[in-house]
C-alpha atoms as a PDB file:
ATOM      1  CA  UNK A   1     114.621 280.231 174.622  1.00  0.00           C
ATOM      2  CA  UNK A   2     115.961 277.619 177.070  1.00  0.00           C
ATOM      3  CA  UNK A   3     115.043 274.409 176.984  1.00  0.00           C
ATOM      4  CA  UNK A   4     116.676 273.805 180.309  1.00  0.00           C
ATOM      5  CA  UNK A   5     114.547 276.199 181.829  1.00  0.00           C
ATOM      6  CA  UNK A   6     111.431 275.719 184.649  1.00  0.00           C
ATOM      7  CA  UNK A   7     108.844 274.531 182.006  1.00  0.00           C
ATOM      8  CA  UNK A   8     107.553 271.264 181.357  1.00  0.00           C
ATOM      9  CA  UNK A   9     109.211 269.954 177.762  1.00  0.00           C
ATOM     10  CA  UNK A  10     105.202 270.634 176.527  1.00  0.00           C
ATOM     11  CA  UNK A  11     105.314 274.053 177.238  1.00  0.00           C
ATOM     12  CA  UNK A  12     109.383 274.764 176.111  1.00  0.00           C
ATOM     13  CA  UNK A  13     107.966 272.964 172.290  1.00  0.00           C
ATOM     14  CA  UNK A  14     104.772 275.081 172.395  1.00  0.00           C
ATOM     15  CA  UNK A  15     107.075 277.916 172.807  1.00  0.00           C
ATOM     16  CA  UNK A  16     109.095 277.517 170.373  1.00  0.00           C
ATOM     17  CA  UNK A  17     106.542 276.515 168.179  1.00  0.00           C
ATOM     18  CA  UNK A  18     105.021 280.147 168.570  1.00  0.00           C
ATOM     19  CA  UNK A  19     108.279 282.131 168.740  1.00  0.00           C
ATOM     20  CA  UNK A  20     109.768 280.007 165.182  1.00  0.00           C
ATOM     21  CA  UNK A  21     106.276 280.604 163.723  1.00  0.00           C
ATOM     22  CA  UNK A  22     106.325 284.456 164.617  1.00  0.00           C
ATOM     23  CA  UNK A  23     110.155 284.597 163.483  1.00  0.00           C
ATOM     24  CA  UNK A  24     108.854 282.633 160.343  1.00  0.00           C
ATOM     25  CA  UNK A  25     105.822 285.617 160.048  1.00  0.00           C
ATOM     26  CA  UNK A  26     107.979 288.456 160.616  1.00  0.00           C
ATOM     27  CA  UNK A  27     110.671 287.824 157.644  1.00  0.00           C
ATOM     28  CA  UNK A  28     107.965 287.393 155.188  1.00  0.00           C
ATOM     29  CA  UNK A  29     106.594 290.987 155.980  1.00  0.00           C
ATOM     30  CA  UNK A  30     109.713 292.564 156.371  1.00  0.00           C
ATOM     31  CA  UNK A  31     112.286 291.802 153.605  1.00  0.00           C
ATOM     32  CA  UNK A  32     115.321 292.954 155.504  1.00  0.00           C
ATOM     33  CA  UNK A  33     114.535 290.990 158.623  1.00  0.00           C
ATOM     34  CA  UNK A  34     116.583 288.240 159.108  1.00  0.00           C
ATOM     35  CA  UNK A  35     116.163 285.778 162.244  1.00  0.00           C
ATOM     36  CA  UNK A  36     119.096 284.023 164.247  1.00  0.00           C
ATOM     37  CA  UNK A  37     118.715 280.615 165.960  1.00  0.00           C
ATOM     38  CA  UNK A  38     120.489 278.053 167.572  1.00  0.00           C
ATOM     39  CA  UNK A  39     119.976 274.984 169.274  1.00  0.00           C
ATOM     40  CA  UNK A  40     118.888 271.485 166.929  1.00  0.00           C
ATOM     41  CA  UNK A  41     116.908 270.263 169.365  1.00  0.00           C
ATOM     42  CA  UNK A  42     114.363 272.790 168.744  1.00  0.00           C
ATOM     43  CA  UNK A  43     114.664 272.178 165.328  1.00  0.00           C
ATOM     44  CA  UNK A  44     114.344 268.800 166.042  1.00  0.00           C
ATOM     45  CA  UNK A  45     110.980 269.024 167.759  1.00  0.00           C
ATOM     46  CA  UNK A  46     109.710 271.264 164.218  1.00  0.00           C
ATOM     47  CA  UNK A  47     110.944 268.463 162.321  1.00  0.00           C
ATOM     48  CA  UNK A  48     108.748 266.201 163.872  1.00  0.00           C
ATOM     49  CA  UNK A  49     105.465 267.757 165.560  1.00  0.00           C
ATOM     50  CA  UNK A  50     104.877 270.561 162.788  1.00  0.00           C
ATOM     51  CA  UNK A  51     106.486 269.791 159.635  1.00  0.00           C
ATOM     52  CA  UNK A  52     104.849 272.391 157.543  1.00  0.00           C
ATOM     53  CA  UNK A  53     107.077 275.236 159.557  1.00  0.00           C
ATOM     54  CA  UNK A  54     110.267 273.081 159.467  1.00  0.00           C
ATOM     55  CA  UNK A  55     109.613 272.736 155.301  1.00  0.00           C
ATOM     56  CA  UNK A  56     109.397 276.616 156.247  1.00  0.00           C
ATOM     57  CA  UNK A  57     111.978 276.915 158.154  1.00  0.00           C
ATOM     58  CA  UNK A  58     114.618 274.807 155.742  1.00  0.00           C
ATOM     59  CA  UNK A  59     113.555 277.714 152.354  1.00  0.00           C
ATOM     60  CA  UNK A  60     114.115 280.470 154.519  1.00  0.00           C
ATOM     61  CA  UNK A  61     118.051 278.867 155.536  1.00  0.00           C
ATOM     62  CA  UNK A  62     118.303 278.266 151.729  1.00  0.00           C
ATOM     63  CA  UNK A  63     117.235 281.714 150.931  1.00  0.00           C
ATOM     64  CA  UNK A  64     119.710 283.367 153.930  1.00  0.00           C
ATOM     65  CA  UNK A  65     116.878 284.657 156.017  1.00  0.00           C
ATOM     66  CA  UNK A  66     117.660 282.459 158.696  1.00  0.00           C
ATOM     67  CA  UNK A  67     120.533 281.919 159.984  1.00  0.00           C
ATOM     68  CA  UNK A  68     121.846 278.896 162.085  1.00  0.00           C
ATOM     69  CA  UNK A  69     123.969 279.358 164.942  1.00  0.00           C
ATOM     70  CA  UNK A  70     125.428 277.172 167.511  1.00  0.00           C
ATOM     71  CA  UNK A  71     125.837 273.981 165.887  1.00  0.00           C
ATOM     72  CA  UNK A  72     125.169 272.210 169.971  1.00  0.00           C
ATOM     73  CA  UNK A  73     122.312 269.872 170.474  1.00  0.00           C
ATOM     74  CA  UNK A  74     120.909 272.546 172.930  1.00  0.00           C
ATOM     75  CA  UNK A  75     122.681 275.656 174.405  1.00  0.00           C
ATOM     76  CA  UNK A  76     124.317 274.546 177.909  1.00  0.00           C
ATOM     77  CA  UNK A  77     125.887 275.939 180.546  1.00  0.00           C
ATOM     78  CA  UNK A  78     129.835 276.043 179.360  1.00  0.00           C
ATOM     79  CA  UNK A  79     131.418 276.291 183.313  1.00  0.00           C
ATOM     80  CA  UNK A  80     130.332 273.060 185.028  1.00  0.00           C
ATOM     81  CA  UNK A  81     130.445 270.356 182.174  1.00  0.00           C
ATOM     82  CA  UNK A  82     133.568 268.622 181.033  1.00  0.00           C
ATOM     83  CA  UNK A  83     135.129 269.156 177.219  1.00  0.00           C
ATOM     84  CA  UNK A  84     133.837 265.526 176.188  1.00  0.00           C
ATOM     85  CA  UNK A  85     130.156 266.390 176.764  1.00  0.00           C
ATOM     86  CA  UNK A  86     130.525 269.589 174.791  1.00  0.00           C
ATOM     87  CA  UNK A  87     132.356 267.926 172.091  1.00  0.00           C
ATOM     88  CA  UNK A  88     129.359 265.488 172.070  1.00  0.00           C
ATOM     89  CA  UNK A  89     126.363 267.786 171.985  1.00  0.00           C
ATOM     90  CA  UNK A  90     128.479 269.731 169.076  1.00  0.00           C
ATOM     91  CA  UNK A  91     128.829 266.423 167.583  1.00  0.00           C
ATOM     92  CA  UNK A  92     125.101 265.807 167.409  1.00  0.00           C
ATOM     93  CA  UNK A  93     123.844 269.031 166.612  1.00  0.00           C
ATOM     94  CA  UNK A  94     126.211 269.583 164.075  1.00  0.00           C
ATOM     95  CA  UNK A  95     125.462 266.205 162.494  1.00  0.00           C
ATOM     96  CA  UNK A  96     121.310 267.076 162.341  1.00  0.00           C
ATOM     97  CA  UNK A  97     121.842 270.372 160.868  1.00  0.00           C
ATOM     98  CA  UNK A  98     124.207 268.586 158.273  1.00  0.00           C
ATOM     99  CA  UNK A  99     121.830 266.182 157.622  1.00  0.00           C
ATOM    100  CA  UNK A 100     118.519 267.875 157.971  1.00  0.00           C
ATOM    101  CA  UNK A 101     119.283 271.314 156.180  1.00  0.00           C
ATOM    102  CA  UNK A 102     122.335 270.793 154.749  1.00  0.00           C
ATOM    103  CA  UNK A 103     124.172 273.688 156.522  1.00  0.00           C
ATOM    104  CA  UNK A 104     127.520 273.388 158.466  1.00  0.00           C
ATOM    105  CA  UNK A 105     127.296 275.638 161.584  1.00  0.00           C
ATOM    106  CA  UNK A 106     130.595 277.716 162.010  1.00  0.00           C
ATOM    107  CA  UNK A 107     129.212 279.999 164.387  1.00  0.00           C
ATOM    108  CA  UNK A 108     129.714 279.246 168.323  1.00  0.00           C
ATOM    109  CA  UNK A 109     126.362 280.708 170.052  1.00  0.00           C
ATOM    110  CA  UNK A 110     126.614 280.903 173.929  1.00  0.00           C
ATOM    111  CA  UNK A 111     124.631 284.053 174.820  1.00  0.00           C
ATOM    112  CA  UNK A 112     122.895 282.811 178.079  1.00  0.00           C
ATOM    113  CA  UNK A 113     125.928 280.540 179.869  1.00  0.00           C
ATOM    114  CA  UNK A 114     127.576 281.530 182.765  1.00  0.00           C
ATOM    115  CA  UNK A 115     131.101 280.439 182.693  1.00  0.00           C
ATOM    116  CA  UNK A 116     133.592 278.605 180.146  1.00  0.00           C
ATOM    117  CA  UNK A 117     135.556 275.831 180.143  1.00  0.00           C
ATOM    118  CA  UNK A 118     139.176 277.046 179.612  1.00  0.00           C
ATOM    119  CA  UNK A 119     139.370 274.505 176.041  1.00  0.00           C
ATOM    120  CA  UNK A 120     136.409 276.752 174.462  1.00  0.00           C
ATOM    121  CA  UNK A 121     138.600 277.901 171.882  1.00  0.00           C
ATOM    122  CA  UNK A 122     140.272 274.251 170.715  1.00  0.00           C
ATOM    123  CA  UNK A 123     137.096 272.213 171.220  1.00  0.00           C
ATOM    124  CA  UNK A 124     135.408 275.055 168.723  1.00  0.00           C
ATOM    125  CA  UNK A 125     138.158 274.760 166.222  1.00  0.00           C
ATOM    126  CA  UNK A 126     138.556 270.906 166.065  1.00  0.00           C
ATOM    127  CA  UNK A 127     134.689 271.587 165.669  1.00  0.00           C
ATOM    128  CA  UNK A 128     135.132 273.784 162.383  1.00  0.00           C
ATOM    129  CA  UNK A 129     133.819 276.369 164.695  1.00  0.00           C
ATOM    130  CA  UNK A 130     135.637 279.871 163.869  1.00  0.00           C
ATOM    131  CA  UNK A 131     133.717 282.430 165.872  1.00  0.00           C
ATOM    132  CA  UNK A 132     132.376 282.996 169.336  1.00  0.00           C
ATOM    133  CA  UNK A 133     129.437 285.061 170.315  1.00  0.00           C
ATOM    134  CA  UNK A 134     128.635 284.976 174.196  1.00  0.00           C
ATOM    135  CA  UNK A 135     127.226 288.511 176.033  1.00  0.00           C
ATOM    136  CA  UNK A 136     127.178 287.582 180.065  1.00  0.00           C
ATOM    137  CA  UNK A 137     130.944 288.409 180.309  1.00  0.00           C
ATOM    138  CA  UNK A 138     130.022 291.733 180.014  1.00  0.00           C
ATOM    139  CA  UNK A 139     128.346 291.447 183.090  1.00  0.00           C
ATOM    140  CA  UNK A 140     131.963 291.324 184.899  1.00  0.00           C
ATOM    141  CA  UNK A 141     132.074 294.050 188.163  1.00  0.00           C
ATOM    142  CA  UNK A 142     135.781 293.376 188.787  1.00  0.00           C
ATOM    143  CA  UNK A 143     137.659 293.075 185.046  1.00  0.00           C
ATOM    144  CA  UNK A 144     137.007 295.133 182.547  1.00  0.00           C
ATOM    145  CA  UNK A 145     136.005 293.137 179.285  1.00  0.00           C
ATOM    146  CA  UNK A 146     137.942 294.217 176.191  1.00  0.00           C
ATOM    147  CA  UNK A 147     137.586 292.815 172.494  1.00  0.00           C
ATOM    148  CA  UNK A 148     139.720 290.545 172.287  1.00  0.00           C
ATOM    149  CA  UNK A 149     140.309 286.489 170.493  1.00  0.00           C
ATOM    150  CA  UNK A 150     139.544 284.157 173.362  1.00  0.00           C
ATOM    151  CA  UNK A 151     143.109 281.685 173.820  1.00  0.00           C
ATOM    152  CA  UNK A 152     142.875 278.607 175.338  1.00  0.00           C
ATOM    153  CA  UNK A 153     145.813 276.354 177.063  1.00  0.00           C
ATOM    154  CA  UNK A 154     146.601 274.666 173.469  1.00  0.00           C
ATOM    155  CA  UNK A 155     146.829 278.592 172.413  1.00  0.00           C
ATOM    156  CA  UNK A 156     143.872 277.479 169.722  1.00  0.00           C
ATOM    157  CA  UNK A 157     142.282 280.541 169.477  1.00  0.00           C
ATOM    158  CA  UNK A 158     138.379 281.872 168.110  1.00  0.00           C
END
């Protein structure tokens, strides 16, 4: 989901009412099925415009069937905005998923972004975020992408 994306805000809460609902369906008929999310501010809108799936949502965390990623107030674009606005959207998300389901994200969640600030790595852990998970540098046609820990200028690493 994107909640940056060309919907109107009704349409981006309808859809994640229907794909957290689904998610939500799916692990109580499959028992291995787990379910990843990030982003608080779609928890956010659950919390307030359909409580019954957030009350849901919050046993399934408890029980490990689904899993909170992220720990950002929404997932952003990581190239174009400056380290203080990251830190602040981790800040806030990681602050309502404290608060709201008593978890403490340590997983950084970045699937759909399309560059990265070079201080990834030390604003993640000064965060208490310890691992990164991104896919689009794969998409590289010039360097080969290796596994490898991600180093920023501070040589903080994740």
């Amino acid at each position: 989901m994107d909640a940056a994306w060309l919907w109107p805000r009704s349409e981006t809460v309808d859809v994640v009412h229907r794909t957290f609902g689904t998610a939500a369906q799916l692990i109580q008929e499959y028992p291995k099925y787990t379910y990843t999310q990030s982003a608080a501010q779609y928890n956010a809108w659950m919390a307030d415009k359909y409580p019954e799936l957030d009350d849901e949502i919050k046993k399934l965390i408890k029980a490990g069937r689904w899993e909170v990623v992220g720990g950002m107030w929404v997932e952003p674009d990581l190239n174009m905005p400056g380290g203080e606005s990251t830190v602040r959207s981790i800040l806030l998300g990681k602050r309502w998923y404290e608060k709201h389901y008593g978890v403490d994200v340590t997983i950084g969640w970045n699937p759909d972004t399309f560059g990265y600030n070079w201080q990834m790595p030390q604003i993640y852990r000064k965060s208490g975020i310890t691992t990164f998970v991104t896919q689009k540098m794969a998409w590289n046609d010039t360097n080969q992408l290796l596994n490898c820990l991600v180093e920023s200028p501070t040589a903080a690493r994740c």
